[in-house]
PDB file of N, CA and C in Angstrom:
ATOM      1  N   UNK A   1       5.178  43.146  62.759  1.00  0.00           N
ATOM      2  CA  UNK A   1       3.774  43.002  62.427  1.00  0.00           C
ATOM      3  C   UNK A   1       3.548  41.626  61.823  1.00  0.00           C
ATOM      4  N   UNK A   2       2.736  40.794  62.227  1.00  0.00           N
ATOM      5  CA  UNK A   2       1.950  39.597  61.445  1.00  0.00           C
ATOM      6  C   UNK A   2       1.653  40.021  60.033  1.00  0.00           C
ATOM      7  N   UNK A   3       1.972  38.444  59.458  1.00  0.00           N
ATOM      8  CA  UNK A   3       1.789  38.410  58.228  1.00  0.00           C
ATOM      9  C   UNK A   3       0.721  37.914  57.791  1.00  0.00           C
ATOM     10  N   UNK A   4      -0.121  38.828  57.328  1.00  0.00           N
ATOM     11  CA  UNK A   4      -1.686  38.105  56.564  1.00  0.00           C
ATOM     12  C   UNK A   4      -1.692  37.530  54.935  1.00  0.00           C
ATOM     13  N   UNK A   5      -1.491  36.143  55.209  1.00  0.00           N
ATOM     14  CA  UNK A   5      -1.739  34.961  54.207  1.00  0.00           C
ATOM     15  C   UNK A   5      -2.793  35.488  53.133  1.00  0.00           C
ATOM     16  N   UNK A   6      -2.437  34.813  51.699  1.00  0.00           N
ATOM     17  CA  UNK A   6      -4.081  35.351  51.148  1.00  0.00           C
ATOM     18  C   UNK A   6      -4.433  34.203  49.719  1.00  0.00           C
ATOM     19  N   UNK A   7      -5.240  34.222  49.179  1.00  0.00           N
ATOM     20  CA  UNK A   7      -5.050  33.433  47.826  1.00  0.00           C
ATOM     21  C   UNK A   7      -5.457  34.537  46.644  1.00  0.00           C
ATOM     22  N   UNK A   8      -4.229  34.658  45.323  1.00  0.00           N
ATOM     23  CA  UNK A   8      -4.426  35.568  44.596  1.00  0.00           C
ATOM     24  C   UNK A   8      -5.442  35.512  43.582  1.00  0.00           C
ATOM     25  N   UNK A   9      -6.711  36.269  43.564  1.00  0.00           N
ATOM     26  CA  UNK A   9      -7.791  36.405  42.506  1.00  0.00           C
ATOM     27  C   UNK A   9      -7.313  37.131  41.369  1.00  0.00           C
ATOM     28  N   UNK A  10      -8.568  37.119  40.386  1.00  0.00           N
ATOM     29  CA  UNK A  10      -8.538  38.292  39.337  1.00  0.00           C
ATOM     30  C   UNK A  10      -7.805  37.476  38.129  1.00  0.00           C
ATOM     31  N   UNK A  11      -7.273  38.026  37.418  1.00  0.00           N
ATOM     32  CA  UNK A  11      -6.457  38.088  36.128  1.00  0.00           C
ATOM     33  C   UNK A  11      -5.195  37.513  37.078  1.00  0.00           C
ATOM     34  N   UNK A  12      -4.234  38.090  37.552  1.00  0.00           N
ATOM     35  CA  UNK A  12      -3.131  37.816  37.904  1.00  0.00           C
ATOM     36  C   UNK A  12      -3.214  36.382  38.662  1.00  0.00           C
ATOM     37  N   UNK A  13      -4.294  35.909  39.331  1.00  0.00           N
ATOM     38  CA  UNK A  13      -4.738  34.494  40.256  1.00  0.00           C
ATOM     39  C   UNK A  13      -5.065  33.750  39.310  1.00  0.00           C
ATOM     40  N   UNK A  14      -5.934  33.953  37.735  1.00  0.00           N
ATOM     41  CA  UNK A  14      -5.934  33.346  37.438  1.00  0.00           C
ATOM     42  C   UNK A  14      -4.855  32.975  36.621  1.00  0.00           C
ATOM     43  N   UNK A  15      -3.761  33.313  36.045  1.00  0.00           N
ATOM     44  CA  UNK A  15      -3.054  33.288  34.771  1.00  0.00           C
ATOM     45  C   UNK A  15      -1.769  32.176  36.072  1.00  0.00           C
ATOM     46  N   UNK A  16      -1.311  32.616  37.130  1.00  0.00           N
ATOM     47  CA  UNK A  16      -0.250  31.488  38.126  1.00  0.00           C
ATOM     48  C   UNK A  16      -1.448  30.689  38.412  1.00  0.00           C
ATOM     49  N   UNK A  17      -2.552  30.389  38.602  1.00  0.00           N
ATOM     50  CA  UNK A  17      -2.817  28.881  39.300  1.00  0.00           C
ATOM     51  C   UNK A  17      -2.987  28.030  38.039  1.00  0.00           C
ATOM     52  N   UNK A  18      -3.560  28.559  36.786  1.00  0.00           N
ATOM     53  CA  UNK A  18      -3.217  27.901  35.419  1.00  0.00           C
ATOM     54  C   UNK A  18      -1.999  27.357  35.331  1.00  0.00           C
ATOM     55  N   UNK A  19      -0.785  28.302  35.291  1.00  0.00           N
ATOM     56  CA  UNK A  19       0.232  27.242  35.057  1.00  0.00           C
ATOM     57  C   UNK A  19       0.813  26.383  36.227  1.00  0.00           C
ATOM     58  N   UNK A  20       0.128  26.360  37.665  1.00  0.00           N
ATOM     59  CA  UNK A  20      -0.232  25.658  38.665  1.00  0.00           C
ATOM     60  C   UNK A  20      -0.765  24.490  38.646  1.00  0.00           C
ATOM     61  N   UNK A  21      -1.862  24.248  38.001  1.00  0.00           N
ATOM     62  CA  UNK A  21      -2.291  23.461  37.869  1.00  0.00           C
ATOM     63  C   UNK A  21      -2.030  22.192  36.335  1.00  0.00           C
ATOM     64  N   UNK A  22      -1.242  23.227  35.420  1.00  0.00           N
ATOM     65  CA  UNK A  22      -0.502  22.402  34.556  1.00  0.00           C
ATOM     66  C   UNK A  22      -0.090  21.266  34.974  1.00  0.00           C
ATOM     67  N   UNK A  23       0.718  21.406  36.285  1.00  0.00           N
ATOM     68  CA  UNK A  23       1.659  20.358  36.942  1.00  0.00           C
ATOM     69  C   UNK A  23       0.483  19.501  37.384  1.00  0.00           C
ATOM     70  N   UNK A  24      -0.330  19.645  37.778  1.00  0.00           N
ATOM     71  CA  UNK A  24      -1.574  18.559  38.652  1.00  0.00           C
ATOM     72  C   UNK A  24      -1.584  17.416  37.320  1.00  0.00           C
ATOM     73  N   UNK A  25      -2.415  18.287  36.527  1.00  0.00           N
ATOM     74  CA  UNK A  25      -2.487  17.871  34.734  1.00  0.00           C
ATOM     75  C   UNK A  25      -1.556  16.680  34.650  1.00  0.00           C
ATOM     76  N   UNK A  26       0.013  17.626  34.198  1.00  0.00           N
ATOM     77  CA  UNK A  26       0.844  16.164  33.919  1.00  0.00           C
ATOM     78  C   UNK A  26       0.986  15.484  34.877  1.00  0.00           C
ATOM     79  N   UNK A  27       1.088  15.377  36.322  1.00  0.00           N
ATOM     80  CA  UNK A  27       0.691  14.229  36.927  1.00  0.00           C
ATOM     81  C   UNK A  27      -0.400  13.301  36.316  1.00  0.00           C
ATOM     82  N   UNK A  28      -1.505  13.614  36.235  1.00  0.00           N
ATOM     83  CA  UNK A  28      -2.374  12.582  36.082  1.00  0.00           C
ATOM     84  C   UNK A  28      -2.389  11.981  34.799  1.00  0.00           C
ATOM     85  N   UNK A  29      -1.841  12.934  33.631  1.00  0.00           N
ATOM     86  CA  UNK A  29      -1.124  11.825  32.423  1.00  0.00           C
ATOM     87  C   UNK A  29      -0.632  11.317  32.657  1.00  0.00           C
ATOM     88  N   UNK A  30       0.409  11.344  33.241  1.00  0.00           N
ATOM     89  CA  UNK A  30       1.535  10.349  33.577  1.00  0.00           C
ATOM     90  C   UNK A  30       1.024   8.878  34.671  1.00  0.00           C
ATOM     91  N   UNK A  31       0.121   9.380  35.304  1.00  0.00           N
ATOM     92  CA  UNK A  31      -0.753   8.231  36.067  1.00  0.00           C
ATOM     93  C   UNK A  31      -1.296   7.733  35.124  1.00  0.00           C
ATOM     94  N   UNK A  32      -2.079   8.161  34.474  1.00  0.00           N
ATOM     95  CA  UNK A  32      -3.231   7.259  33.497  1.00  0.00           C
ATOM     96  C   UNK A  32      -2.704   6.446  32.663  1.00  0.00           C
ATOM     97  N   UNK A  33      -1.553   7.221  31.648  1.00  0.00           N
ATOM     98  CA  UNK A  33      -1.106   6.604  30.823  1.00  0.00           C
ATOM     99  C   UNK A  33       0.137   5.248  31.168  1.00  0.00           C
ATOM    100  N   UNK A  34       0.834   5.296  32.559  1.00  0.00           N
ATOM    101  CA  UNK A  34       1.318   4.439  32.434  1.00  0.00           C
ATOM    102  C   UNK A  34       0.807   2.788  33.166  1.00  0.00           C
ATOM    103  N   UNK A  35       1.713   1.741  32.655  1.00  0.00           N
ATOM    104  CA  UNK A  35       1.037   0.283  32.605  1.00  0.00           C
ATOM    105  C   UNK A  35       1.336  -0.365  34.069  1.00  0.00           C
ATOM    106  N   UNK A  36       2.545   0.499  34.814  1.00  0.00           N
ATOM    107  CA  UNK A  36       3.278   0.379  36.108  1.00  0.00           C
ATOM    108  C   UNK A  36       2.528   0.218  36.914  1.00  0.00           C
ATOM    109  N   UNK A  37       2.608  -0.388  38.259  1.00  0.00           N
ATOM    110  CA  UNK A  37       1.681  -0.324  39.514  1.00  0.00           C
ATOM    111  C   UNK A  37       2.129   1.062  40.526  1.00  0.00           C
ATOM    112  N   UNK A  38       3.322   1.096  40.463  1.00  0.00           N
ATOM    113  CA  UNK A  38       3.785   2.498  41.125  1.00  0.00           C
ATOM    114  C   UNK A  38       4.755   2.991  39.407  1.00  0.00           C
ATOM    115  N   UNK A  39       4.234   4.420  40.095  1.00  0.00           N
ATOM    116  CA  UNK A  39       4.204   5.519  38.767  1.00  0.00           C
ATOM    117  C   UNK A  39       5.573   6.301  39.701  1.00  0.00           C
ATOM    118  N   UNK A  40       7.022   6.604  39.264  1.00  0.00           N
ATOM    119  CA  UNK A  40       7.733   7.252  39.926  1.00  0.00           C
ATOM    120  C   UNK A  40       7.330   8.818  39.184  1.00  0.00           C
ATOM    121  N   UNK A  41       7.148   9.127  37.741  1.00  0.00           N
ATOM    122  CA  UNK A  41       7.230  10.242  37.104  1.00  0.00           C
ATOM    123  C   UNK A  41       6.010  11.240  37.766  1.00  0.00           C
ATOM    124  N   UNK A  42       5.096  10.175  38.040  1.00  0.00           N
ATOM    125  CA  UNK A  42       3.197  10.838  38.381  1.00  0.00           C
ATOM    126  C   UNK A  42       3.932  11.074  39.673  1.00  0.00           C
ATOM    127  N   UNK A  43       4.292  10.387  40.878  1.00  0.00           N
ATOM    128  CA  UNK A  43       3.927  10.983  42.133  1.00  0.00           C
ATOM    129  C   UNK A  43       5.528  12.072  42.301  1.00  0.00           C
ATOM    130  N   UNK A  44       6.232  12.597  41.447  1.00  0.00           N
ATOM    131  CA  UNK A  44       7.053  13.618  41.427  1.00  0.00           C
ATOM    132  C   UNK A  44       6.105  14.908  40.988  1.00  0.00           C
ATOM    133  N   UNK A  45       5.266  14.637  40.440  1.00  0.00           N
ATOM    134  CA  UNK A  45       4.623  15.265  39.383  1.00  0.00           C
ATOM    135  C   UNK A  45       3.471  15.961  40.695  1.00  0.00           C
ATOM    136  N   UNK A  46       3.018  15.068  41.064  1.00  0.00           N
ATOM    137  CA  UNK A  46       2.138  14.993  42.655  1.00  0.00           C
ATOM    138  C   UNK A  46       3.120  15.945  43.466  1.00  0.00           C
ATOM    139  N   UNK A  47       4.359  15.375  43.642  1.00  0.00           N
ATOM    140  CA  UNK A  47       4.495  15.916  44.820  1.00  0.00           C
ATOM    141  C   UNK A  47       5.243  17.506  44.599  1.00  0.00           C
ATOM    142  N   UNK A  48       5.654  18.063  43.481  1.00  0.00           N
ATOM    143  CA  UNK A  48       6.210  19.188  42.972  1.00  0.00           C
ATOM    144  C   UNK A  48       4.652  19.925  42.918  1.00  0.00           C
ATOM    145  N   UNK A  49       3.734  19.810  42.441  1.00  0.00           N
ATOM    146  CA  UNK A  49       2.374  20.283  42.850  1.00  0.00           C
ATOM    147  C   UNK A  49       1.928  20.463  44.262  1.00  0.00           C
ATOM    148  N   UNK A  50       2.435  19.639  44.740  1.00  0.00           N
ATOM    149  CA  UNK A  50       2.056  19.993  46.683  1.00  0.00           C
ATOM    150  C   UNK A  50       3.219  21.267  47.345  1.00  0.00           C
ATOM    151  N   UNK A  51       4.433  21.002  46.477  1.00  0.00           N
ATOM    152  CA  UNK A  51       5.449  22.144  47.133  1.00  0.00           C
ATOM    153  C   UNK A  51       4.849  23.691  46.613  1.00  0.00           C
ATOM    154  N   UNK A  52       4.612  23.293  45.361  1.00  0.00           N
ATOM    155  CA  UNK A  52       4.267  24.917  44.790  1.00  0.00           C
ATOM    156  C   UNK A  52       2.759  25.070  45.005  1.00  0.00           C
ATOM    157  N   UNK A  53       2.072  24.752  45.728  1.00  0.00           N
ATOM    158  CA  UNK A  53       0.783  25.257  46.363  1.00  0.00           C
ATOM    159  C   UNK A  53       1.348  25.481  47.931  1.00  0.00           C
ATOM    160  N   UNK A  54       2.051  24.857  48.483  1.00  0.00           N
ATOM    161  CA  UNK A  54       2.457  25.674  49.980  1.00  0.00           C
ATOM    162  C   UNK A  54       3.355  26.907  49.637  1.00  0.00           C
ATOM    163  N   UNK A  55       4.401  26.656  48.827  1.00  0.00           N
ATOM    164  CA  UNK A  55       4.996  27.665  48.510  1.00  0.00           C
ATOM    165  C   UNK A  55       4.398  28.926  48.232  1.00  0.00           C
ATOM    166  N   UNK A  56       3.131  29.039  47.645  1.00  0.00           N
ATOM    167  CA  UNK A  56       2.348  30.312  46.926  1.00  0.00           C
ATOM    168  C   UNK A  56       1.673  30.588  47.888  1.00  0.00           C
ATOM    169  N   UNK A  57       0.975  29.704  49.089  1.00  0.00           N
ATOM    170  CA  UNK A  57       0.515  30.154  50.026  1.00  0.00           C
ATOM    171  C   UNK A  57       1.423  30.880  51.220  1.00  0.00           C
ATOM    172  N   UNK A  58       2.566  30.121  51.689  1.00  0.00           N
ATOM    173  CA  UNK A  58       3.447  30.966  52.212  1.00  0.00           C
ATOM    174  C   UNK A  58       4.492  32.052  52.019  1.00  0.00           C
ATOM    175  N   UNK A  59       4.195  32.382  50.745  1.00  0.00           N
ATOM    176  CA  UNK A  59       5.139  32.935  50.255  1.00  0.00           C
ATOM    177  C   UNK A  59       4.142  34.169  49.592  1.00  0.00           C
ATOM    178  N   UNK A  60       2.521  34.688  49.626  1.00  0.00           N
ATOM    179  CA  UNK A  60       1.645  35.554  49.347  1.00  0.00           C
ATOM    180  C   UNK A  60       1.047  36.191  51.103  1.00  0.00           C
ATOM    181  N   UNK A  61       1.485  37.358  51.262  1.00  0.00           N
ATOM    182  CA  UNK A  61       1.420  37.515  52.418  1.00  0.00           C
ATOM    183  C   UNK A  61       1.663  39.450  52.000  1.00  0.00           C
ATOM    184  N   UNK A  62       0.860  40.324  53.014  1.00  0.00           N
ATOM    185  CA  UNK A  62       1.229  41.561  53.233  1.00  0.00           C
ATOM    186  C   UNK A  62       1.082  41.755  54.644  1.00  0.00           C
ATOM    187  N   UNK A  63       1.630  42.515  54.976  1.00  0.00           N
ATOM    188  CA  UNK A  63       2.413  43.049  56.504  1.00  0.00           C
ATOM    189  C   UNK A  63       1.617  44.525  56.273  1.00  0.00           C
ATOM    190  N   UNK A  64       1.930  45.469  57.082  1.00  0.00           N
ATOM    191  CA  UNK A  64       1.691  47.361  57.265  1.00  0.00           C
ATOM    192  C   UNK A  64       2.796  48.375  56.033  1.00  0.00           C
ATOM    193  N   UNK A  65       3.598  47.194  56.023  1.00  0.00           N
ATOM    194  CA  UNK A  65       4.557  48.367  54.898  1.00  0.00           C
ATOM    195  C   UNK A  65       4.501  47.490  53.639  1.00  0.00           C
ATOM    196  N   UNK A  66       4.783  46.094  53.804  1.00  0.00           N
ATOM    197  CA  UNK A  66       5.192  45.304  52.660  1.00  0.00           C
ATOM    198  C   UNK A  66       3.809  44.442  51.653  1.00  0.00           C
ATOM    199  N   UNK A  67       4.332  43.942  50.383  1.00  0.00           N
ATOM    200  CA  UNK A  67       3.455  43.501  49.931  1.00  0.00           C
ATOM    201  C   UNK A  67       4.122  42.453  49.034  1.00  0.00           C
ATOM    202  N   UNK A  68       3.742  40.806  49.314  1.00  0.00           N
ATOM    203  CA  UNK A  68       4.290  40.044  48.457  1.00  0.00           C
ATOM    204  C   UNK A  68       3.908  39.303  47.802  1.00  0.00           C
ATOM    205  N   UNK A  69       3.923  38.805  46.541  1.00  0.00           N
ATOM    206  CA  UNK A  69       3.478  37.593  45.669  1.00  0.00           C
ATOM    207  C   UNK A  69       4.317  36.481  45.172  1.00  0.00           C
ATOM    208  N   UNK A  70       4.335  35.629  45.134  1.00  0.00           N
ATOM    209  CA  UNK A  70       5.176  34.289  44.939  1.00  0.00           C
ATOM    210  C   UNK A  70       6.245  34.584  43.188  1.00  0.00           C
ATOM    211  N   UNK A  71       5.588  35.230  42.519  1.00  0.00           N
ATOM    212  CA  UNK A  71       6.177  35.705  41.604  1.00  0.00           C
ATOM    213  C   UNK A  71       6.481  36.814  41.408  1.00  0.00           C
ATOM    214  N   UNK A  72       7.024  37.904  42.578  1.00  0.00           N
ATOM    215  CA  UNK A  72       7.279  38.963  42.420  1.00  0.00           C
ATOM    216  C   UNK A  72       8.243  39.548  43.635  1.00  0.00           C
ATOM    217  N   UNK A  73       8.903  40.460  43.403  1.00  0.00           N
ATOM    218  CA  UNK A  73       9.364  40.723  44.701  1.00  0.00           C
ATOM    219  C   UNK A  73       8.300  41.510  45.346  1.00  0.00           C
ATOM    220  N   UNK A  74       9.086  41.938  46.718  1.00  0.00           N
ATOM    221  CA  UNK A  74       8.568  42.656  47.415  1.00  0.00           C
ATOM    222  C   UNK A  74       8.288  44.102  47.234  1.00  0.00           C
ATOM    223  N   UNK A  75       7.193  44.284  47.549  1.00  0.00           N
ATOM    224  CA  UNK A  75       6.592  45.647  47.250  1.00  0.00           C
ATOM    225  C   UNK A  75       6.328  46.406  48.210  1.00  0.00           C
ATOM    226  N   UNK A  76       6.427  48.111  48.105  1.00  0.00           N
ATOM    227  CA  UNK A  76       6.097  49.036  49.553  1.00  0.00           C
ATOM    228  C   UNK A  76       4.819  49.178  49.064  1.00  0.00           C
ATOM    229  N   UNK A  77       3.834  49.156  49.966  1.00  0.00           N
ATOM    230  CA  UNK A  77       1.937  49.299  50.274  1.00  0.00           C
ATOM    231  C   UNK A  77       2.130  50.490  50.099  1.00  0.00           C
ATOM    232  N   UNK A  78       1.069  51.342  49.598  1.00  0.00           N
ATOM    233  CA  UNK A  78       1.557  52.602  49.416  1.00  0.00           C
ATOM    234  C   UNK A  78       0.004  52.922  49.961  1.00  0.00           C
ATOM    235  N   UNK A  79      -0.921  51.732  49.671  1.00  0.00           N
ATOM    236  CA  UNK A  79      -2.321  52.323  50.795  1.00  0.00           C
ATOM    237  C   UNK A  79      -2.816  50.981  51.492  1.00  0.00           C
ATOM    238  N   UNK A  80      -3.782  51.497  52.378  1.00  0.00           N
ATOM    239  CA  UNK A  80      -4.044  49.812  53.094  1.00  0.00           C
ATOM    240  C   UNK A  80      -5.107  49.256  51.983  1.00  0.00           C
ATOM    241  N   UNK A  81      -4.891  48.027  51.970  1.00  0.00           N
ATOM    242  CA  UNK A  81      -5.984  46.983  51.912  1.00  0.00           C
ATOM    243  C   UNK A  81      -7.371  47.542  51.779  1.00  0.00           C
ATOM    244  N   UNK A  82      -8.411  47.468  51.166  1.00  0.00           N
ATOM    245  CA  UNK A  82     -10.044  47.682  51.410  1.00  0.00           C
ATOM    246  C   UNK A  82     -10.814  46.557  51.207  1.00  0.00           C
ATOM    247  N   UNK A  83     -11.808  46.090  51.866  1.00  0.00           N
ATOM    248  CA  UNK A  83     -12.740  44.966  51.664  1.00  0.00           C
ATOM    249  C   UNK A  83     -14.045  44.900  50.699  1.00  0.00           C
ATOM    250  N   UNK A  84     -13.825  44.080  49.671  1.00  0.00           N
ATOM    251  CA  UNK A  84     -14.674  44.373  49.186  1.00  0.00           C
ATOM    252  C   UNK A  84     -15.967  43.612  49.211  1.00  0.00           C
ATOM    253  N   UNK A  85     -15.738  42.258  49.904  1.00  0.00           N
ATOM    254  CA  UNK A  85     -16.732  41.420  50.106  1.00  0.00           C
ATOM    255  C   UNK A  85     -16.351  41.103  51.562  1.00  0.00           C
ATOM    256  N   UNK A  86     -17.552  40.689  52.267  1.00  0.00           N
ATOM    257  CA  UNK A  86     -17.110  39.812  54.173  1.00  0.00           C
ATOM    258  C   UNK A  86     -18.053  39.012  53.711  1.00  0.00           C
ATOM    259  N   UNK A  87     -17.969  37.818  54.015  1.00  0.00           N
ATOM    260  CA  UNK A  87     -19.353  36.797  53.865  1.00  0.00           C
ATOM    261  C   UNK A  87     -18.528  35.674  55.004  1.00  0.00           C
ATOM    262  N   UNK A  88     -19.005  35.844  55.950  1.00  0.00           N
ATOM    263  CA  UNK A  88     -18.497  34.255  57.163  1.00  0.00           C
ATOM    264  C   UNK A  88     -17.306  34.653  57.275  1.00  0.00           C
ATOM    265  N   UNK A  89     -16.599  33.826  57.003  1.00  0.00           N
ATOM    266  CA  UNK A  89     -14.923  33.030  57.416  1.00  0.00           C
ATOM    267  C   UNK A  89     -14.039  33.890  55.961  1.00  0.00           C
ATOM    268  N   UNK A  90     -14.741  34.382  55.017  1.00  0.00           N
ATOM    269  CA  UNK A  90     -13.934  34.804  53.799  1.00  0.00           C
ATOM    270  C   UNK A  90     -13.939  36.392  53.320  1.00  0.00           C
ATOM    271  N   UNK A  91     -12.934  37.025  53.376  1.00  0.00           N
ATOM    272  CA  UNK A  91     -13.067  38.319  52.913  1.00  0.00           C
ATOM    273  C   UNK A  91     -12.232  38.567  51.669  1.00  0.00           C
ATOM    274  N   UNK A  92     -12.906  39.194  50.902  1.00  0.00           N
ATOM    275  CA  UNK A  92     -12.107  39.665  49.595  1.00  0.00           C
ATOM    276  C   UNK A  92     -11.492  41.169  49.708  1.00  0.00           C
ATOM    277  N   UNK A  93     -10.319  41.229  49.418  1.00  0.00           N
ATOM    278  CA  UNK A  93      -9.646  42.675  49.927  1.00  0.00           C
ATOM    279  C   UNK A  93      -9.569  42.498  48.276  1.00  0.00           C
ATOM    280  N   UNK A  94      -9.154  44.254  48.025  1.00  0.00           N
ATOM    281  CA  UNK A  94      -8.853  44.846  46.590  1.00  0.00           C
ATOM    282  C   UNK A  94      -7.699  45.468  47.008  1.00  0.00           C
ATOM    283  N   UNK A  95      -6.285  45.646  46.429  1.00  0.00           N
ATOM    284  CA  UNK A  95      -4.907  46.892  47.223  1.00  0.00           C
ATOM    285  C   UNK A  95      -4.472  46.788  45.503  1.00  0.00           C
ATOM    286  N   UNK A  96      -4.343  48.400  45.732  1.00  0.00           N
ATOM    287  CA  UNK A  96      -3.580  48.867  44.743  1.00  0.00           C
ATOM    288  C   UNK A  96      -2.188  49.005  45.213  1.00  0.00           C
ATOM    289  N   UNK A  97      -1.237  48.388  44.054  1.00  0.00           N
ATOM    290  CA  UNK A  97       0.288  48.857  44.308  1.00  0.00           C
ATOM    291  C   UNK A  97       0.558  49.718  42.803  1.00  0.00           C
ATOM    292  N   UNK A  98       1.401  50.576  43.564  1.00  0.00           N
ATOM    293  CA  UNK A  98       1.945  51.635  42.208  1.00  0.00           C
ATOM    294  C   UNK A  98       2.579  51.335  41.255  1.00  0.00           C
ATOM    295  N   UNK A  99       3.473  50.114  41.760  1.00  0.00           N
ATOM    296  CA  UNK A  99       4.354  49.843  40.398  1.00  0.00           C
ATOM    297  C   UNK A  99       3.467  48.497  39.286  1.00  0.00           C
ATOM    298  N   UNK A 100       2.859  47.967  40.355  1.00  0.00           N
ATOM    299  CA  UNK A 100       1.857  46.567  39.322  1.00  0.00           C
ATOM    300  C   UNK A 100       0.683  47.045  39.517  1.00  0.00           C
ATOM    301  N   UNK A 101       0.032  47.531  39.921  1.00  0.00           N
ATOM    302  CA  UNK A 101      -1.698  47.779  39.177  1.00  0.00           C
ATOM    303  C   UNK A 101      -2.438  47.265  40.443  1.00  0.00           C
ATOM    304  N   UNK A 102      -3.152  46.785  40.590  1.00  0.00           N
ATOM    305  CA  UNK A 102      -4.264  46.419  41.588  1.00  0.00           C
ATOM    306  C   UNK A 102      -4.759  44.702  41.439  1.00  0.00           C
ATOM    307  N   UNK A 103      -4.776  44.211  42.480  1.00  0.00           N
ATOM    308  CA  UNK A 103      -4.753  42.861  42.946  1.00  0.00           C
ATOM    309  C   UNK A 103      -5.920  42.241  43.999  1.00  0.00           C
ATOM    310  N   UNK A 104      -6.663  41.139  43.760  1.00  0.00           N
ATOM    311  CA  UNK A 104      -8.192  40.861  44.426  1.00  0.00           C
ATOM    312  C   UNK A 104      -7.614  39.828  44.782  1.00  0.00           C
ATOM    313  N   UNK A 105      -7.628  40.109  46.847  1.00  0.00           N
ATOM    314  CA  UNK A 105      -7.108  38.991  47.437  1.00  0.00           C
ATOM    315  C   UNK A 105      -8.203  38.247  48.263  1.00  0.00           C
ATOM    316  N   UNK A 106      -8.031  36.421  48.683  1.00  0.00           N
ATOM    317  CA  UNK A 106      -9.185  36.173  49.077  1.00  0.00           C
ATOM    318  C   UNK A 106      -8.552  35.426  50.627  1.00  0.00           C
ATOM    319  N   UNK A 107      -8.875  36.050  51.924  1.00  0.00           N
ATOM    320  CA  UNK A 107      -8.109  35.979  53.147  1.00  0.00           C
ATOM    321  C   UNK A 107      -9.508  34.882  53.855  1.00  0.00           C
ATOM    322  N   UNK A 108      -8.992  33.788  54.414  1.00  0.00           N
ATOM    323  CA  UNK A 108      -9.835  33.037  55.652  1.00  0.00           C
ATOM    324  C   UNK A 108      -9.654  33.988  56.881  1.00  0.00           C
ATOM    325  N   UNK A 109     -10.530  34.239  57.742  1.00  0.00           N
ATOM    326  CA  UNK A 109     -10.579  35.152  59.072  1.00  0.00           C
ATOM    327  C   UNK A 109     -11.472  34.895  59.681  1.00  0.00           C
ATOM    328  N   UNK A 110     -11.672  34.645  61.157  1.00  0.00           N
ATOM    329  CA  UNK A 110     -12.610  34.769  62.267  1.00  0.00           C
ATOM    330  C   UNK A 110     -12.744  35.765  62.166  1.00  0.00           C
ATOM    331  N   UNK A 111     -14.343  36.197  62.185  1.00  0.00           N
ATOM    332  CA  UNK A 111     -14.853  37.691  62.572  1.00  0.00           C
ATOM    333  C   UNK A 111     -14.305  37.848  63.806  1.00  0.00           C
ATOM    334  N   UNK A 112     -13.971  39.185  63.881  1.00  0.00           N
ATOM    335  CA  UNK A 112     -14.345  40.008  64.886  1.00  0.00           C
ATOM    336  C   UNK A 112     -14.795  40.447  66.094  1.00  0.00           C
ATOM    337  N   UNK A 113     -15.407  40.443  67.450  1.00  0.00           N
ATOM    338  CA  UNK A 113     -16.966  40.622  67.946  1.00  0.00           C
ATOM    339  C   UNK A 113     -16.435  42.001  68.666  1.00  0.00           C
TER     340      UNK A 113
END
């Protein structure tokens, strides 16, 4: 079965892209503050921020049985997915898992016809 990609909302989306975006942060201290024309510390800083945003995107994905998050293992779905918003190109699913609680995911998709 295909794996449907997602970006994690709610409490749990927000508390990992916070310390996600920490790293953006000290990049750009490290840009601002130094006197250098090339910054080696800032564009590590840059580029460890570009791995762990593909990483969380490829690595947040549920299948028909499985369910995964970049900081968690893998989980058995114990019900499908429900939508709680469709607006265009963006749907918000809600899935409860038994052992962590319930999770607001936000999926890009071509409708349908």
């Amino acid at each position: 079965m295909r794996k449907k990609h997602f970006i994690i909302l709610g409490r749990s989306g927000l508390i990992y892209f916070s310390w996600v975006l920490i790293v953006l942060f000290l990049c750009l201290i490290f840009l601002y503050e130094s006197t250098k024309v090339f910054n080696w510390p800032a564009l590590i800083c840059a580029l460890l921020f570009l791995i762990l945003l593909v990483h969380t995107y490829f690595n947040s994905y549920w299948t028909n049985e499985i369910f995964k998050l970049p900081f968690r293992a893998k989980a058995k779905l114990t019900s499908e997915p429900t939508i709680i918003l469709d607006w265009q190109l963006l749907k918000i699913y809600k899935i409860k898992i038994a052992e962590f609680g319930q999770y607001y995911l936000l999926r890009f998709e071509k409708k349908s016809r």
